[in-house]
Protein backbone atom coordinates (compact mmCIF):
# COMPACT_ATOMS: atom_id res chain seq x y z
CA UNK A 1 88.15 32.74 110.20
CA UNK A 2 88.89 33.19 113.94
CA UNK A 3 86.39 35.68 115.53
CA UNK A 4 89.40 38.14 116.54
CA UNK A 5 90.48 38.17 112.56
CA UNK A 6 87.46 38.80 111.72
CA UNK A 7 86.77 42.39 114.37
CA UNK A 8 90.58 43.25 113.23
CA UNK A 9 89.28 43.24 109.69
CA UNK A 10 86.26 45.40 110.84
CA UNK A 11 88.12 47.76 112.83
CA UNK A 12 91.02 48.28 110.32
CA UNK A 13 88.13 48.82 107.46
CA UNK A 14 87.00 51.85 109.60
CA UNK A 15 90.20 54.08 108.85
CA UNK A 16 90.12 53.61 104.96
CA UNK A 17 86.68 54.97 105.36
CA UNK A 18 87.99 57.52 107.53
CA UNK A 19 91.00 58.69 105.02
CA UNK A 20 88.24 58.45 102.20
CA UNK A 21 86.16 60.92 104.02
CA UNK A 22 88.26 62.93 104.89
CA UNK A 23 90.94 63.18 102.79
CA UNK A 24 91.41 66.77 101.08
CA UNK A 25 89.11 68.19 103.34
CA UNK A 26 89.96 71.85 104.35
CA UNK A 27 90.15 72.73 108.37
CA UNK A 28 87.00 75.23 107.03
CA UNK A 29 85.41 72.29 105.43
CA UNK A 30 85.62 69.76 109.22
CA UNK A 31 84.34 72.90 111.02
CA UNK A 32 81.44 73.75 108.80
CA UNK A 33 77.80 73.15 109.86
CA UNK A 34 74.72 72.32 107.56
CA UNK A 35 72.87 74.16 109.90
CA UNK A 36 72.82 76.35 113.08
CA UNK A 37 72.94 73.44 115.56
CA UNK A 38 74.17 70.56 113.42
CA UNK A 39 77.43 68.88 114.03
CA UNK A 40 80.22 69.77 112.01
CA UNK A 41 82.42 66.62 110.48
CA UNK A 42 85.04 67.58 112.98
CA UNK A 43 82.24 67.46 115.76
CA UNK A 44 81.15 63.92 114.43
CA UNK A 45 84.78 62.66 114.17
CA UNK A 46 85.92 63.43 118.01
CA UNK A 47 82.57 61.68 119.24
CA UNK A 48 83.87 58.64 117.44
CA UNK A 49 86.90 58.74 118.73
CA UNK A 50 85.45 59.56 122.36
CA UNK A 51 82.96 56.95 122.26
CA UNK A 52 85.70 54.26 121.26
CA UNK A 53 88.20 55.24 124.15
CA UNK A 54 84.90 55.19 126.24
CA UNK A 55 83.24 52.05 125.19
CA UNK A 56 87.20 50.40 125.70
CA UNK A 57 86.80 51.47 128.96
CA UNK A 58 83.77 51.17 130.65
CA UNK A 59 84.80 52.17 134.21
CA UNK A 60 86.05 55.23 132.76
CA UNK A 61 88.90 55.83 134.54
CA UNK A 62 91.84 54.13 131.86
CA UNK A 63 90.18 56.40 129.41
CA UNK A 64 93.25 57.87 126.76
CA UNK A 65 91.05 60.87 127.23
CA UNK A 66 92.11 61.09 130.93
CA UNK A 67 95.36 59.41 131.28
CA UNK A 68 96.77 60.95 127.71
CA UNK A 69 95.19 64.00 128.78
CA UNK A 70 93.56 64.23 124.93
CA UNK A 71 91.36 66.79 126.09
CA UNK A 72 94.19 69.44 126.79
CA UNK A 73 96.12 68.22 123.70
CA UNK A 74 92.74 68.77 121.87
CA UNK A 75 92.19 72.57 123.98
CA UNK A 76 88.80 71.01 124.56
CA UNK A 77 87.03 70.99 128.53
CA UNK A 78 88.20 67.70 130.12
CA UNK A 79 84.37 67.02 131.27
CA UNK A 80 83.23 66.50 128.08
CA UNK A 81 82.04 62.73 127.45
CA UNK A 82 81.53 61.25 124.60
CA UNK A 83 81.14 64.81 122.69
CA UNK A 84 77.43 64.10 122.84
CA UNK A 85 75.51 67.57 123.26
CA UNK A 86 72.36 68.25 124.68
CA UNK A 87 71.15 71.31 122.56
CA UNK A 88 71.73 73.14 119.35
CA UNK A 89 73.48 75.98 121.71
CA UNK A 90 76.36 73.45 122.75
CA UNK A 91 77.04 71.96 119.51
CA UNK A 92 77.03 76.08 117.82
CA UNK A 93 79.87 77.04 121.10
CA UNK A 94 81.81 73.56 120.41
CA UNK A 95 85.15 75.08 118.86
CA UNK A 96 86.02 72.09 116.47
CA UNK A 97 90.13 71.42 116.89
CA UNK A 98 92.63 71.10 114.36
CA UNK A 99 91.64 67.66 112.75
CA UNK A 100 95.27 66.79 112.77
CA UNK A 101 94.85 66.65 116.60
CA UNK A 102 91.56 64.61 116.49
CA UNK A 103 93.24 62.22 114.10
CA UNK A 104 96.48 61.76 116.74
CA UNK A 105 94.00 61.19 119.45
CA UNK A 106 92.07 58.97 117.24
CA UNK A 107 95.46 56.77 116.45
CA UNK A 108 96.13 56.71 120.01
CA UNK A 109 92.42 55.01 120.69
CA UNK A 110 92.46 52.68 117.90
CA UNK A 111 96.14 51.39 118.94
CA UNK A 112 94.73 50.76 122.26
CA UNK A 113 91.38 49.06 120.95
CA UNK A 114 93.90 46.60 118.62
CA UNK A 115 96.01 46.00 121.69
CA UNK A 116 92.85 44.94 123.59
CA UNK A 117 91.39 42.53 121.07
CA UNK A 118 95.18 40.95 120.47
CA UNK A 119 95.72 40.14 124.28
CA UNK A 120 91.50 39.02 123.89
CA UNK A 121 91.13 34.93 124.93
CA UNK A 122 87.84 33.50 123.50
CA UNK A 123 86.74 33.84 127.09
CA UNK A 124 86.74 37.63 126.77
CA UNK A 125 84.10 37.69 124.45
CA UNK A 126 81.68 35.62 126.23
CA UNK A 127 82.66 37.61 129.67
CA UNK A 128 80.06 39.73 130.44
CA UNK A 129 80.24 43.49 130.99
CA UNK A 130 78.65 45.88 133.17
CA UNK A 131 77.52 49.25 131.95
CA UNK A 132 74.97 52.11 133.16
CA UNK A 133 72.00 50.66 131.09
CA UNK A 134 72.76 46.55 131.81
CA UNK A 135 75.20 43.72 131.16
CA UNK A 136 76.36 42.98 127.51
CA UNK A 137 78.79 40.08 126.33
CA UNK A 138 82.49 41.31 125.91
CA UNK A 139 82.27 40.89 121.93
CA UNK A 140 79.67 43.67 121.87
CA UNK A 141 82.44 46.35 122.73
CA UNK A 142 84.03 45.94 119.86
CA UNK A 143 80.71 45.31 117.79
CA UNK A 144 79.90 48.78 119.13
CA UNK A 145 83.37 50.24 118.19
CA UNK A 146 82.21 49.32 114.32
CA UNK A 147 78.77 49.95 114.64
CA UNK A 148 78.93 53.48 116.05
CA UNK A 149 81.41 54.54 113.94
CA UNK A 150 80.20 53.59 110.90
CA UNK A 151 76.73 55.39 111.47
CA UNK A 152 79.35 58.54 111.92
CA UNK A 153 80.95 57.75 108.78
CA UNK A 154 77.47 58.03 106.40
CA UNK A 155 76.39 61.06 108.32
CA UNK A 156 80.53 62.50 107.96
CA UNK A 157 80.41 60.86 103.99
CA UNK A 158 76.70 62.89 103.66
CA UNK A 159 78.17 66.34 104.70
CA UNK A 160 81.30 66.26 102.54
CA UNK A 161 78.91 65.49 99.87
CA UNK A 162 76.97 68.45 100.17
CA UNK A 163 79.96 70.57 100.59
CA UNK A 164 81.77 69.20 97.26
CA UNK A 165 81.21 65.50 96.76
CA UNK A 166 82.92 62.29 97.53
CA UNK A 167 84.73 62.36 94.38
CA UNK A 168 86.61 65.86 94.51
């Protein structure tokens, strides 16, 4: 199997998880936290989406986020990055949005992402890339892509759990 098959596979796989996770879940049910200062699924869910169009982008600036303007589409402050908060206080006054929106803007990131690794010569993957904390082969983008979202998915999978299980 050609390496590009195989990362299509991987990145297709990660929205059956998605529609497993999430599917039946009330706009209540996205919103609610375990905790005072633990994310909410719909929290989790826009990271992952962020973090793709992000890590697709690593000079920021062709970011769907930007150029789509998700983040007014969303109603959610433009300087967010990555949805990654610093303190219990900024996850508690993140106002979760409709997860109809987050899954549009999550569509519109994965189409990119598929676009990317179809127009990707072998080349690509070898080609390395530079980012804040060092240099990392092209391939490792998309490895990342997988990666980070699955870690969201068991943490998303884990919180419908406790709220009424994987199987209702």
């Amino acid at each position: 199997m050609e390496l590009k098959d195989y990362l299509k596979l991987e990145i297709e796989g990660l929205d059956r998880q998605y529609k497993r996770t999430l599917d039946t879940l009330t706009q209540k049910e996205i919103e609610w936290q375990p905790a005072s200062g633990c994310n909410p699924i719909g929290l989790m869910l826009f990271h992952v989406f962020q973090a793709e169009d992000s890590f697709m982008n690593p000079d920021k600036s062709q970011m769907l986020w930007q150029t789509g303007k998700w983040y007014e589409k969303l109603g959610v402050d433009a300087k967010i990055e990555t949805a990654h908060f610093k303190s219990p206080e900024e996850v508690n006054a993140f106002k979760v949005p409709k997860l109809e929106k987050i899954l549009a803007y999550g569509a519109a990131v994965r189409k990119q992402t598929l676009a990317a690794l179809k127009k990707a010569k072998p080349e690509d993957f070898e080609k390395m890339i530079k980012l804040p904390w060092g240099e990392i082969p092209g391939v490792m983008m998309y490895s990342m892509v997988v990666g980070h979202a699955t870690s969201h998915l068991g943490e998303m999978s884990y919180i419908r759990g406790i709220q009424r299980g994987m199987d209702k």
